[in-house]
Protein backbone atom coordinates (compact mmCIF):
# COMPACT_ATOMS: atom_id res chain seq x y z
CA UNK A 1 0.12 15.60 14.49
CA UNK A 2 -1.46 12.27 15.10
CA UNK A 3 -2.70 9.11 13.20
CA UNK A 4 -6.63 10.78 12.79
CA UNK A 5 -6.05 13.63 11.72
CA UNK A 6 -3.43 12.62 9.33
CA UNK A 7 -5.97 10.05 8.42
CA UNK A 8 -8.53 12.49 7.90
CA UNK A 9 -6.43 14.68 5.39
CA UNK A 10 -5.03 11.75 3.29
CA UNK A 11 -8.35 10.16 2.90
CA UNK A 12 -9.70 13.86 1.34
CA UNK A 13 -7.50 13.65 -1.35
CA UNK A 14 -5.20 10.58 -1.88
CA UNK A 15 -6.78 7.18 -4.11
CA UNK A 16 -4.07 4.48 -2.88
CA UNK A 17 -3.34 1.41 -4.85
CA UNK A 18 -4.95 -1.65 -5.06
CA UNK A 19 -7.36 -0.74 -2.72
CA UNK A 20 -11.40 -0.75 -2.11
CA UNK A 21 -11.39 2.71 -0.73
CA UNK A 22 -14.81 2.45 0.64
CA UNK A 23 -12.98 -0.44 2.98
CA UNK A 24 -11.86 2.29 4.89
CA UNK A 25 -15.06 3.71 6.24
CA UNK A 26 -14.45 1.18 8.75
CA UNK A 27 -11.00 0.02 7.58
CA UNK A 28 -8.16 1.80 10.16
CA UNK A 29 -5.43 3.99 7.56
CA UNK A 30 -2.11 3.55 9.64
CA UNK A 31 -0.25 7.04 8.80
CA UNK A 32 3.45 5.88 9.52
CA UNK A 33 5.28 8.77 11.00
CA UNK A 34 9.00 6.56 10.87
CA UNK A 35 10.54 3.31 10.07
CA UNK A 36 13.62 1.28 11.36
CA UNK A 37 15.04 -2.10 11.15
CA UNK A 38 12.06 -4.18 10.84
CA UNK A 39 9.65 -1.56 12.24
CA UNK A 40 7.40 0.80 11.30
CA UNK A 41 5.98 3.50 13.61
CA UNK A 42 3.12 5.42 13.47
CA UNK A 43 2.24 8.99 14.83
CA UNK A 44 0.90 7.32 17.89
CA UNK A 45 3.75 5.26 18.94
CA UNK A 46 2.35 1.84 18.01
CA UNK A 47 4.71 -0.70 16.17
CA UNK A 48 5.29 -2.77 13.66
CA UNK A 49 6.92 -5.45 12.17
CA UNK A 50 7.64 -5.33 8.46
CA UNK A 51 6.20 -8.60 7.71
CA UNK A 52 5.81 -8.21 4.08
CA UNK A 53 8.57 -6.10 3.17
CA UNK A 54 6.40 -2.96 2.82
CA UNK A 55 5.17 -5.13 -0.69
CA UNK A 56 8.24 -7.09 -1.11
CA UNK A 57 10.64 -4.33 -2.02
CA UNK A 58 12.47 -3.76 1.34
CA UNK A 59 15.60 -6.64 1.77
CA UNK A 60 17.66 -5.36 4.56
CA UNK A 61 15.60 -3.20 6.52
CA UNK A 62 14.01 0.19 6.83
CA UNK A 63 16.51 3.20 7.65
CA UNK A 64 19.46 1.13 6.60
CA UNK A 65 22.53 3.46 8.03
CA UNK A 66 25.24 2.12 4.72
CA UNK A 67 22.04 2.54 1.83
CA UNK A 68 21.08 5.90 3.72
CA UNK A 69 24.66 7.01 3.24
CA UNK A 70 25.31 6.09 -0.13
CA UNK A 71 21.82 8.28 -1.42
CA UNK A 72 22.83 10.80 0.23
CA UNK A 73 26.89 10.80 -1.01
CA UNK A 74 25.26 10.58 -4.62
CA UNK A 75 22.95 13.46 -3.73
CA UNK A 76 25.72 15.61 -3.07
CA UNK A 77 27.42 14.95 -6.92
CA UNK A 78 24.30 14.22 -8.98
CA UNK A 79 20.67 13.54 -8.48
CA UNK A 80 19.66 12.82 -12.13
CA UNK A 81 20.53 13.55 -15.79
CA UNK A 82 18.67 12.52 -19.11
CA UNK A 83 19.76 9.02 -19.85
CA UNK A 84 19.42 9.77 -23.70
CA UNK A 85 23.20 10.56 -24.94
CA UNK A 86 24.40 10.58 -20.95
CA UNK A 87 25.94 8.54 -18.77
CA UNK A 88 26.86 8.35 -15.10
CA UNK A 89 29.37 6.47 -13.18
CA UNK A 90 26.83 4.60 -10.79
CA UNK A 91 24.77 3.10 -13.35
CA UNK A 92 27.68 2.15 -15.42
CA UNK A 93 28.78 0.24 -11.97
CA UNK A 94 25.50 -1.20 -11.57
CA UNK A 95 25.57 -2.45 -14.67
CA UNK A 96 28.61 -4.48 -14.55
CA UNK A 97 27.68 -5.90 -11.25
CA UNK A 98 24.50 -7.14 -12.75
CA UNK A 99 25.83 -8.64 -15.52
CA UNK A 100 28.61 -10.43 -13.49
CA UNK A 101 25.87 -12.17 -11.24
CA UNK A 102 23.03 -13.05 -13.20
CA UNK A 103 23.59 -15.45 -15.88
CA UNK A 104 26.59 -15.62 -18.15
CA UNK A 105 24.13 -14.84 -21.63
CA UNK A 106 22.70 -11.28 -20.48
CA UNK A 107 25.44 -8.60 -21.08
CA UNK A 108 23.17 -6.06 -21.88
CA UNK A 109 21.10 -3.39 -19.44
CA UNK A 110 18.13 -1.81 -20.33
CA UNK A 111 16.62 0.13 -17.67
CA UNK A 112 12.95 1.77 -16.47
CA UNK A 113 11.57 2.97 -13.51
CA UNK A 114 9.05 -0.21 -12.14
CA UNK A 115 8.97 -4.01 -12.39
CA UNK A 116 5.46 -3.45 -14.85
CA UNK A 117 8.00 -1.55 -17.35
CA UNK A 118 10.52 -3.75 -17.33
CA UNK A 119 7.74 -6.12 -18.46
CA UNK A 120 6.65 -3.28 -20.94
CA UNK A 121 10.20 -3.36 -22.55
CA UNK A 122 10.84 -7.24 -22.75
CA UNK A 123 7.75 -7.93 -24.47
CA UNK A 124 7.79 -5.14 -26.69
CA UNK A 125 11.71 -5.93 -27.34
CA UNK A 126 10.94 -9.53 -27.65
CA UNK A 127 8.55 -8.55 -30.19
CA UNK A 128 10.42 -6.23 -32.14
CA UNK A 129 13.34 -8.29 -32.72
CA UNK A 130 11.52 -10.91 -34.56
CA UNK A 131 9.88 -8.20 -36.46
CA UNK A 132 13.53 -7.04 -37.81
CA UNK A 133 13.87 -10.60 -38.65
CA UNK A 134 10.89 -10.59 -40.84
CA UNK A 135 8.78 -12.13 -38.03
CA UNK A 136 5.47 -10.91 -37.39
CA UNK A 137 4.77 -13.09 -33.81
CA UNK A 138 2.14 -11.62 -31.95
CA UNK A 139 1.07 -13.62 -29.02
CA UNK A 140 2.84 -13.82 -25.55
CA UNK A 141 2.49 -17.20 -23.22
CA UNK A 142 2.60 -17.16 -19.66
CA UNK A 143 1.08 -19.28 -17.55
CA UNK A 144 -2.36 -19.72 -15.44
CA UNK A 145 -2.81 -17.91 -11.95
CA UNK A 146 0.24 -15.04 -12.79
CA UNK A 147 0.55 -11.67 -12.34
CA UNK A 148 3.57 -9.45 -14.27
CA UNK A 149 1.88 -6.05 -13.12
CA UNK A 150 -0.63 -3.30 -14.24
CA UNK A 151 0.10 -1.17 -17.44
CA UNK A 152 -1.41 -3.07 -20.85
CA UNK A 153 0.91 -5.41 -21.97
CA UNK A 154 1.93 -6.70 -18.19
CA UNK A 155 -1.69 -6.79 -17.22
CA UNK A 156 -2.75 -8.92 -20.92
CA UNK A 157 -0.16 -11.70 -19.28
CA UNK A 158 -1.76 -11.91 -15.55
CA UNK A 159 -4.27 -14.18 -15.00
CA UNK A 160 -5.79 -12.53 -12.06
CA UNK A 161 -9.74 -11.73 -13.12
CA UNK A 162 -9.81 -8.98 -9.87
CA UNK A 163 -6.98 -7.15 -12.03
CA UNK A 164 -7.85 -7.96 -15.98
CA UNK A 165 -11.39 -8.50 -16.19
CA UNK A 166 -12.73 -5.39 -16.72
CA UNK A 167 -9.87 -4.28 -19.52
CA UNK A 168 -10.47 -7.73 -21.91
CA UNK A 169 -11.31 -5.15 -24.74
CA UNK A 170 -8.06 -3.94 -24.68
CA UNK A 171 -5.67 -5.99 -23.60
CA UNK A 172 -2.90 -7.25 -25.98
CA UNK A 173 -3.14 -11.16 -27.35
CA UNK A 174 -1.88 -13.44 -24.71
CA UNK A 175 -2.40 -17.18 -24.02
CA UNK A 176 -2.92 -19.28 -20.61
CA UNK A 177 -1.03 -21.99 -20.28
CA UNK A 178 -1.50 -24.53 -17.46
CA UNK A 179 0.48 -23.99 -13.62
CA UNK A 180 2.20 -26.29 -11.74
CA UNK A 181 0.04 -26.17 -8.67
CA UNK A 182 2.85 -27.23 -6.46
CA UNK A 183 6.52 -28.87 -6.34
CA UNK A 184 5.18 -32.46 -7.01
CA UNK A 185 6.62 -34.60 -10.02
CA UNK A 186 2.55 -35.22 -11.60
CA UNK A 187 2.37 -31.28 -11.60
CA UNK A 188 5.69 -30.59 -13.02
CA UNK A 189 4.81 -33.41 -15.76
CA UNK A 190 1.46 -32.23 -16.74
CA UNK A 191 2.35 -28.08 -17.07
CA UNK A 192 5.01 -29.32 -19.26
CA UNK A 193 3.11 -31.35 -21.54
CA UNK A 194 0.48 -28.76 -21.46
CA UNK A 195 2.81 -25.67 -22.37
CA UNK A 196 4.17 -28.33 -25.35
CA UNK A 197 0.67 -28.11 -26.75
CA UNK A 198 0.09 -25.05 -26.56
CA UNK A 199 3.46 -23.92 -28.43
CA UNK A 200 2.58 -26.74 -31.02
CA UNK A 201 -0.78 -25.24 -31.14
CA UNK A 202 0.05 -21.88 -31.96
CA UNK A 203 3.94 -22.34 -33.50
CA UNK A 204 5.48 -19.26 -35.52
CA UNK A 205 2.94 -16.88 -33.52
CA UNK A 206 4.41 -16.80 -30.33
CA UNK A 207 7.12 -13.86 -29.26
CA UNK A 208 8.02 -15.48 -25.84
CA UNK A 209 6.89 -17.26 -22.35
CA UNK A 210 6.90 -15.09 -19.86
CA UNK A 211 7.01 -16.91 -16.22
CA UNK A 212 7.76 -15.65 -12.37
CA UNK A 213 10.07 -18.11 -11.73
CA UNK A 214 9.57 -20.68 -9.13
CA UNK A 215 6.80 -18.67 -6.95
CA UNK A 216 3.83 -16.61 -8.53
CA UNK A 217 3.61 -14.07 -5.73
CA UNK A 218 0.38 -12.35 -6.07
CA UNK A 219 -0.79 -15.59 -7.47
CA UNK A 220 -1.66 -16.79 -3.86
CA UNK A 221 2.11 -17.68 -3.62
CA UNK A 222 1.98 -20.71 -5.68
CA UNK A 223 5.53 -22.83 -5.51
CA UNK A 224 6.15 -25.54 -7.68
CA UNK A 225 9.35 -26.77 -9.01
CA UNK A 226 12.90 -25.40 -10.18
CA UNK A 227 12.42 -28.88 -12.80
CA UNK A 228 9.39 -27.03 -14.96
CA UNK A 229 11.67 -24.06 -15.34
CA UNK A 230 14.29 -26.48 -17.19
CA UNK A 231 12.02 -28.35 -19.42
CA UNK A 232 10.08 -24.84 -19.96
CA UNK A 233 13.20 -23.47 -21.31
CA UNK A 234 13.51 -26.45 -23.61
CA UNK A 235 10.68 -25.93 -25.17
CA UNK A 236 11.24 -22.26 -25.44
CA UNK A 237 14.48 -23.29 -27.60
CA UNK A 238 13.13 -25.99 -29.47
CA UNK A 239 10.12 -24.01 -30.80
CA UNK A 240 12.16 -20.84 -31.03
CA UNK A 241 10.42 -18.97 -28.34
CA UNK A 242 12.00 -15.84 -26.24
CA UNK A 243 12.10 -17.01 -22.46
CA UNK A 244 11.51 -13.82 -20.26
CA UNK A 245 11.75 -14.35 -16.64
CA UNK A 246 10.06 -11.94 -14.47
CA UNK A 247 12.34 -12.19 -11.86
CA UNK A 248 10.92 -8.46 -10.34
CA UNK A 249 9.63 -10.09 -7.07
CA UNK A 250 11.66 -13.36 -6.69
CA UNK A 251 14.96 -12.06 -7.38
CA UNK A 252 18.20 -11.03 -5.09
CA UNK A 253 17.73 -13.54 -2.49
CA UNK A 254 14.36 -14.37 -2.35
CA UNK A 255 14.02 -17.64 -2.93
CA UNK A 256 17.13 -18.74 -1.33
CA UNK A 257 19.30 -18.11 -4.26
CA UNK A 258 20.30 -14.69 -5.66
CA UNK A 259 17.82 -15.72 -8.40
CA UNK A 260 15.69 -17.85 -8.63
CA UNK A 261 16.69 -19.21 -12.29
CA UNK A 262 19.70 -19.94 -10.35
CA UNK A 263 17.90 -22.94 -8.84
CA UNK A 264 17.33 -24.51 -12.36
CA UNK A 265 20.44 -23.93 -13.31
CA UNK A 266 18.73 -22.01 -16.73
CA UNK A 267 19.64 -18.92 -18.98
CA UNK A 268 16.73 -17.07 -20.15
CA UNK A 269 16.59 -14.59 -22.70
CA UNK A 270 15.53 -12.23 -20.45
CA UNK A 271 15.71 -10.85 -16.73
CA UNK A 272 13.57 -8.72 -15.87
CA UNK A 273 14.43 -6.70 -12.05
CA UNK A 274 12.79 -4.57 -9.79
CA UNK A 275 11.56 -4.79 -5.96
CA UNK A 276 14.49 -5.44 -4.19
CA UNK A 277 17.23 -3.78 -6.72
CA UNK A 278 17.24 -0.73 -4.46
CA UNK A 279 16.21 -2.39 -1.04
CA UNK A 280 13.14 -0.49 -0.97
CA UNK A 281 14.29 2.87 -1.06
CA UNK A 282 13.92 4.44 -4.73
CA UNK A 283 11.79 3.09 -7.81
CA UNK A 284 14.34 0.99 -10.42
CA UNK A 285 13.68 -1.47 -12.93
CA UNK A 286 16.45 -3.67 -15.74
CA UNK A 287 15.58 -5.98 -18.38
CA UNK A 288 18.83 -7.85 -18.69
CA UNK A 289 19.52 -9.03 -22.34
CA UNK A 290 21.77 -10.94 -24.39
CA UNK A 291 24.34 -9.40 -27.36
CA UNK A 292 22.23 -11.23 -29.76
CA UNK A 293 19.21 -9.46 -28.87
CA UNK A 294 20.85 -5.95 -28.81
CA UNK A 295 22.84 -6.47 -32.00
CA UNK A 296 19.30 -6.94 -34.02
CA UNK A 297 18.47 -3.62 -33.29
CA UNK A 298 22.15 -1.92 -33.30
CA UNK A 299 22.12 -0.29 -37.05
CA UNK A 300 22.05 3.53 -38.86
CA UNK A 301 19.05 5.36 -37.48
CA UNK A 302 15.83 3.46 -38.85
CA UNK A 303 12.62 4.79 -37.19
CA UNK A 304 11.49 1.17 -38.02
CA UNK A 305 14.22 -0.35 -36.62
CA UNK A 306 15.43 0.81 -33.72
CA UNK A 307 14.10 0.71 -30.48
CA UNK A 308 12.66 3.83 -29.41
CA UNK A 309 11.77 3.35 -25.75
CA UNK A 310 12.37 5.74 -22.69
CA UNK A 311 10.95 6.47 -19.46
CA UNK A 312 11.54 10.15 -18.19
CA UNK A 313 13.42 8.77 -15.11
CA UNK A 314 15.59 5.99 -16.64
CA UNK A 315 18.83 5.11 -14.97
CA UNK A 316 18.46 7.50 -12.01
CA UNK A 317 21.80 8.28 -10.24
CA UNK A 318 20.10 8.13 -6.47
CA UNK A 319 18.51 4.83 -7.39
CA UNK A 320 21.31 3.43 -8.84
CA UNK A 321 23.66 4.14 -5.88
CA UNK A 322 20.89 2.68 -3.75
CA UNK A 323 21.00 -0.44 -5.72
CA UNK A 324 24.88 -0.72 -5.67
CA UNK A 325 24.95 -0.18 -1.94
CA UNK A 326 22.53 -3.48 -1.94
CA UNK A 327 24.94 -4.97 -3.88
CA UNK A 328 28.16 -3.92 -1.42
CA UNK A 329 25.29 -5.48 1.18
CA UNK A 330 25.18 -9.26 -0.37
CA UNK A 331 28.92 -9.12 -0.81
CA UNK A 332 30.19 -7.92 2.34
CA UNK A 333 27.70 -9.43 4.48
CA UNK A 334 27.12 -12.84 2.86
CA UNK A 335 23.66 -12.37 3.25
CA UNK A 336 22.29 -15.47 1.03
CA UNK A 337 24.54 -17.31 3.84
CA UNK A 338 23.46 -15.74 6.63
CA UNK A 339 19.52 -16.36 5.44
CA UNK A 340 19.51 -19.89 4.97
CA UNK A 341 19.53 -20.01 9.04
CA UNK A 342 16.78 -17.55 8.57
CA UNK A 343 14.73 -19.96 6.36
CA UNK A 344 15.19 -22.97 8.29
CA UNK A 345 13.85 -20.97 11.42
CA UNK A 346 10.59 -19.88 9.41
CA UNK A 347 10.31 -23.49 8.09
CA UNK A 348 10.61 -24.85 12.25
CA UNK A 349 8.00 -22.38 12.79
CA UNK A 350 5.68 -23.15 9.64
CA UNK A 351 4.61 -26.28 11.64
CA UNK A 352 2.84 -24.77 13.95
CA UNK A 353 0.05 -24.52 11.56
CA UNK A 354 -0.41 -27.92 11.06
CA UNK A 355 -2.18 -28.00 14.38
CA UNK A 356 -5.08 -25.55 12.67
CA UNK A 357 -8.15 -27.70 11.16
CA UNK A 358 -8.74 -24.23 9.07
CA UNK A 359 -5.33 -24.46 7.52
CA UNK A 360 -3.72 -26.47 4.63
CA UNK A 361 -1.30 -26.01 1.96
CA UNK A 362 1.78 -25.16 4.12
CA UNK A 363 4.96 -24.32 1.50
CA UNK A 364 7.95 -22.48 1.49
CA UNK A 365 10.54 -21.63 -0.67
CA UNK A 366 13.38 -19.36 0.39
CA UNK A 367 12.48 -16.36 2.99
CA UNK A 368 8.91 -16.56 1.49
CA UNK A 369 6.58 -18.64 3.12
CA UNK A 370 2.50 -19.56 3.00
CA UNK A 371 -0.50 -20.94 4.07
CA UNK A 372 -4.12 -21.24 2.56
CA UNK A 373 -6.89 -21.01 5.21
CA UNK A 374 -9.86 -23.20 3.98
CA UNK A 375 -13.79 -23.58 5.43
CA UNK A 376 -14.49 -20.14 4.46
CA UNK A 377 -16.38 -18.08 1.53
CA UNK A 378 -14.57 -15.72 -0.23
CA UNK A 379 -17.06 -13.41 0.62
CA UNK A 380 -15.93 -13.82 4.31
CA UNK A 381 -13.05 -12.07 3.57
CA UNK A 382 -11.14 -13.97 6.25
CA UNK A 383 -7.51 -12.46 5.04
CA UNK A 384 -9.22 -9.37 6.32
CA UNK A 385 -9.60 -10.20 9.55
CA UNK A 386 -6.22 -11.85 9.89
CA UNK A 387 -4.63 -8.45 8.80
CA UNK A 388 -7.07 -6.50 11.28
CA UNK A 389 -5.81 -8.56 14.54
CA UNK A 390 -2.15 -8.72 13.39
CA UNK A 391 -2.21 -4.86 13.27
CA UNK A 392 -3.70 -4.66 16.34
CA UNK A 393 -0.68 -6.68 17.71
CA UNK A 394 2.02 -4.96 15.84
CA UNK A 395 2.56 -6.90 12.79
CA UNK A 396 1.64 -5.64 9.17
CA UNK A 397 0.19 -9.22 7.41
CA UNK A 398 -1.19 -8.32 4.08
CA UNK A 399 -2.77 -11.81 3.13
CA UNK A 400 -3.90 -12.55 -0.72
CA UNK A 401 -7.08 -13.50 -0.32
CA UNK A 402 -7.65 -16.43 1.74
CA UNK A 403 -3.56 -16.84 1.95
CA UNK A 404 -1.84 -15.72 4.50
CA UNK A 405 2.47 -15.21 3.96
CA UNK A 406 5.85 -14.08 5.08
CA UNK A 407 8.18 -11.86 3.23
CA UNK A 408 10.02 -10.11 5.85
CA UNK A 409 12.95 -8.63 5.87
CA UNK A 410 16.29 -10.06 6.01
CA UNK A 411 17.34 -8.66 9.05
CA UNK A 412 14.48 -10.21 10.83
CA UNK A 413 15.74 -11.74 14.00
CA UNK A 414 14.44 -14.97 15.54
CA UNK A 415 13.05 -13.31 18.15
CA UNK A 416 10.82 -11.34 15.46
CA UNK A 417 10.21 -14.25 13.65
CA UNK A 418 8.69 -15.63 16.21
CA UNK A 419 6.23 -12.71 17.36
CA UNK A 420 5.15 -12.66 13.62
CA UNK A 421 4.33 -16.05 12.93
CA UNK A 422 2.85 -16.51 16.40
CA UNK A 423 0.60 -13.48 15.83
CA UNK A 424 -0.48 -15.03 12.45
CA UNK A 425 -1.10 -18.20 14.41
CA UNK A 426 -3.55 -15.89 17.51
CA UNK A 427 -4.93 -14.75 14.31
CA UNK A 428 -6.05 -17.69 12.59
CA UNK A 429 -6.64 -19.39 15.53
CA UNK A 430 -9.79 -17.07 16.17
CA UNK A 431 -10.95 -17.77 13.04
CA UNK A 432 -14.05 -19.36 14.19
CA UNK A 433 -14.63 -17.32 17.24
């Protein structure tokens, strides 16, 4: 077997995500035959590096030798079970591990199968619950230039027209409130004010603001400030507005911190995880809650009442022992330790950009960093060709756009660092060749 002709047969049948598939009349398909450490490998020996995390899910590595293990010890006991009236030891585990570490007001689990359910259930739930108070609320703010995923209600609180625009007729009722376009004090300032009117605007209609904390990832990786994340919050409280952080891409380590609320010090309503719960290996979503939320819906059976929500595969024994195997990572390993050296490196390395006339907007926050490349149409496609020559040099780039990031790995060694970012630098360098 070999890359073409695996090529050949995938592109018969398969329709793959998020992608033009007409792009690949001339667009290579990489079939990947293997994958280790930081590498992929495809059926014709080429190589390589992870630099996105195969889409920001995989934290320690491809192949992991503990994560491997503890799938297959579960696979051995249990592989699933209906989560209706059942339990299992692993998710009852993962559970309490979760609620120790993420703030002290979510003591509740509610689990699906992908970070766009998890947004699915907090929204609905957030809904709901005002409902059983007598509440009808039925608009959700979040703010301009997001994305919280795909399915209806996620995709009616993006702001990304190449997602949403074609589904306007039926999307749910959601309002845009202004970004912070980066970390400055102005930007911080004016999002706040703006959010303030727009709760004042629309006060006793709104279920909850729902915001990626500190980074909007598909949103061109936008960074602004742990600060609008406090004040935010404030105004969630004051106006009596659910805060729902959509922590699915930024959490467990991401940003520097195990989450990136942690950074502003806040407790929101609630946490929605995915991504990086199971280091890449099996699909797993939670929307952490508080008691005050689950006790409005704990009552005798009431079909109006009660929240009736399942997914098929909810709280899935393999996934669950891969996620408490990442877990038994970050403790044993001090990992958010260990990646601050990490971060600094990427940051040293970051300024090689500034040389580029084509680039601006260099940021970071965390093991996620970015640059915008500017002088070119967007019908150019000039992310396009960055990915292109980064493939052809062993590194997987996926930029957003006319954005070009870094979300490897944690594993990724300096020595890796530096033949990714240097690639990305060839790259963009050519730009104008």
């Amino acid at each position: 077997m070999d890359n073409l002709s695996l090529k050949e047969r995938d592109l018969k049948n398969i329709w793959h995500p998020c992608t033009q598939m007409k792009d690949h009349e001339r667009l290579p398909l990489i079939p990947i035959k293997s994958a280790d450490g930081v590498y992929l490998e495809d059926f014709d020996g080429n190589r390589y590096i992870d630099a996105v995390s195969s889409w920001w899910v995989n934290l320690f590595g491809h192949n992991h030798p503990y994560i491997k293990k503890k799938i297959k010890e579960q696979l051995d006991t249990l592989e699933h079970v209906i989560f209706a009236g059942f339990t299992h030891e692993p998710i009852v585990r993962l559970s309490e591990r979760l609620v120790e570490i993420t703030p002290s007001n979510l003591t509740k689990c509610f689990y699906a199968d992908n970070g766009s359910s998890a947004i699915e259930v907090a929204i609905k739930m957030s809904f709901h619950h005002n409902k059983n108070k007598g509440l009808t609320k039925p608009y959700f703010v979040s703010l301009e230039n997001s994305y919280h995923g795909e399915t209806i209600g996620a995709l009616s609180l993006g702001d990304l027209g190449i997602y949403k625009e074609s589904y306007e007729e039926i999307l749910i009722k959601s309002i845009k409130s202004y970004a912070p376009k980066d970390k400055s004090e102005n930007e911080t300032l004016k999002a706040v004010l703006e959010l303030r009117k727009v709760f004042e605007k629309n006060k006793d209609m709104i279920s909850a603001f729902v915001v990626e904390p500190l980074v909007q990832c598909a949103g061109n990786m936008r960074m602004y400030s742990p600060k609008f994340l406090q004040e935010a919050r404030k105004l969630c409280k004051e106006f009596n507005i659910h805060f729902i952080a959509d922590e699915i891409a930024v959490g467990f380590g991401r940003t520097g911190s195990m989450f990136a609320c942690d950074q502003a010090e806040i407790k929101p309503d609630f946490m929605a995880l995915s991504k990086g719960i199971t280091g890449g290996y099996l699909p797993l979503s939670v929307v952490l809650l508080s008691d005050e939320m689950y006790d409005s819906f704990y009552c005798d059976y009431n079909e109006h009442k009660s929240f009736l929500h399942s997914h098929s595969y909810t709280g899935n024994a393999l996934a669950c022992a891969a996620a408490n195997a990442v877990l038994d990572i970050f403790e044993k390993e001090n990992i958010l330790e260990s990646n601050r050296k990490k971060i600094e490196y990427i940051g040293q390395k970051l300024k090689l950009f500034e040389k580029l006339k084509v680039v601006e907007n260099i940021r970071q926050t965390g093991m996620i960093a970015a640059f915008d490349i500017k002088g070119f149409r967007s019908e150019e496609r000039v992310g396009l060709r960055v990915y292109e020559y980064a493939l052809k040099h062993g590194v997987l780039l996926r930029p957003l756009g006319n954005t070009v990031y870094f979300m490897p790995p944690y594993i990724i060694t300096d020595k890796e660092i530096d033949k990714m970012m240097d690639i990305a630098y060839d790259a963009v360098s050519k730009l104008k060749d």
